[in-house]
C-alpha atoms as a PDB file:
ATOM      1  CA  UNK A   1     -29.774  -2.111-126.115  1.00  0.00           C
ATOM      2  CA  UNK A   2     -28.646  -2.564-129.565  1.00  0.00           C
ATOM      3  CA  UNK A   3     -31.090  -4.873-131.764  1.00  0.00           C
ATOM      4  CA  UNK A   4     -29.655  -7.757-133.573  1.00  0.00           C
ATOM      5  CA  UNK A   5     -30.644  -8.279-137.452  1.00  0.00           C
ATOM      6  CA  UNK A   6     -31.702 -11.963-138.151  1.00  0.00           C
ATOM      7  CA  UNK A   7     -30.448 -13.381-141.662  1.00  0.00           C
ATOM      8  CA  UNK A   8     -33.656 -13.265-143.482  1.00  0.00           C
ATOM      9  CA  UNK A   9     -32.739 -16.838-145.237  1.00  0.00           C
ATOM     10  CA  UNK A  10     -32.435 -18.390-141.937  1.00  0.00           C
ATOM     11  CA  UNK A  11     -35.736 -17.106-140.462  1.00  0.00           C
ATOM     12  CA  UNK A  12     -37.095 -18.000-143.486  1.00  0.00           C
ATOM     13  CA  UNK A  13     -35.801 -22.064-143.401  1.00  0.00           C
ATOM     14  CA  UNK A  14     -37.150 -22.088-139.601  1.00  0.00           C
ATOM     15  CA  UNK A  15     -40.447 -20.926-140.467  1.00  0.00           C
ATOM     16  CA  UNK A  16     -40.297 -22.580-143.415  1.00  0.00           C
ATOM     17  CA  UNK A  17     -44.488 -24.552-143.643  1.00  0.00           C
ATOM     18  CA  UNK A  18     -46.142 -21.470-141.775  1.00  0.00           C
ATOM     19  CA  UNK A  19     -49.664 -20.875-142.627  1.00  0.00           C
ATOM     20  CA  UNK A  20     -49.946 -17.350-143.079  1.00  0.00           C
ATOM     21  CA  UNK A  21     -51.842 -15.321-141.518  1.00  0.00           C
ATOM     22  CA  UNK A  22     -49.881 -16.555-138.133  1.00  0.00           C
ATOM     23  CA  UNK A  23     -49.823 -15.633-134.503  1.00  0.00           C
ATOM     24  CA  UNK A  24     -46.603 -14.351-133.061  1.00  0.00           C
ATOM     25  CA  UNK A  25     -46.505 -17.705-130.689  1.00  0.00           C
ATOM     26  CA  UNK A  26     -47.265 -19.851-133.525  1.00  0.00           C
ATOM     27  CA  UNK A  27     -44.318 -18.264-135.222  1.00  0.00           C
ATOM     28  CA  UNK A  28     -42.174 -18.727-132.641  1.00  0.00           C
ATOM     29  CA  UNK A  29     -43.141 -22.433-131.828  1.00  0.00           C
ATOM     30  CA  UNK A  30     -42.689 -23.021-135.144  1.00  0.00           C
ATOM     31  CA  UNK A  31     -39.518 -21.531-135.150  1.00  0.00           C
ATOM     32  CA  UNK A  32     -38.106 -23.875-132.191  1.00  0.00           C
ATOM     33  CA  UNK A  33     -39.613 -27.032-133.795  1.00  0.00           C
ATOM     34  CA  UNK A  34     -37.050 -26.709-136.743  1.00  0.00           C
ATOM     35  CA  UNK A  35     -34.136 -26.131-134.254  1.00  0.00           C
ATOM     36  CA  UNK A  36     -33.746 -22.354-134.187  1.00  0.00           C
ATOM     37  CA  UNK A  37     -31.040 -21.460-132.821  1.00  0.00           C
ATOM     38  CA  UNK A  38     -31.375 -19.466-129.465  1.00  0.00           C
ATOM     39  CA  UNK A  39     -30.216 -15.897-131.089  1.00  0.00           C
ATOM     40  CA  UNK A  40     -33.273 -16.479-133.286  1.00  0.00           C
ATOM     41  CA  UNK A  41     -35.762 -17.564-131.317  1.00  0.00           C
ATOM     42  CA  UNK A  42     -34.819 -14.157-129.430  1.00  0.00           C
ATOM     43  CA  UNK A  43     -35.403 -12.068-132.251  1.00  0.00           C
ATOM     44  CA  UNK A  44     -38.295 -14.252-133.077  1.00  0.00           C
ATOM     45  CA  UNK A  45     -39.655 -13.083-129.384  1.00  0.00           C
ATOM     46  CA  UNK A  46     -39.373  -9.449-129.982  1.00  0.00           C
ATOM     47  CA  UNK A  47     -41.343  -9.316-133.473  1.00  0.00           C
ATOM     48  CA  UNK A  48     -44.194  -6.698-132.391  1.00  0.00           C
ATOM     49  CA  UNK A  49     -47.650  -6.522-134.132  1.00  0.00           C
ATOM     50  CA  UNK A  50     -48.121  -3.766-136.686  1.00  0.00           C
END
């Protein structure tokens, strides 16, 4: 399965008032609360801890 790149200016508007450091599901609810779209809020999902 080929990944998908997200636009790094677009992640950054919908996570745009993160507190840093943040949890992967507090990224991605934050994500959804400023109306990512549903490609990024896949890409959001797949973000893995390092």
């Amino acid at each position: 399965m080929k990944m998908t790149k997200a636009n790094p200016i677009e992640l950054q508007k919908h996570l745009k008032g993160v507190d840093y450091p943040a949890t992967k599901e507090e990224l991605i609810e934050t994500a959804i609360e400023q109306g990512a779209d549903k490609k990024l809020n896949l890409i959001t999902r797949t973000i893995t801890r390092r």
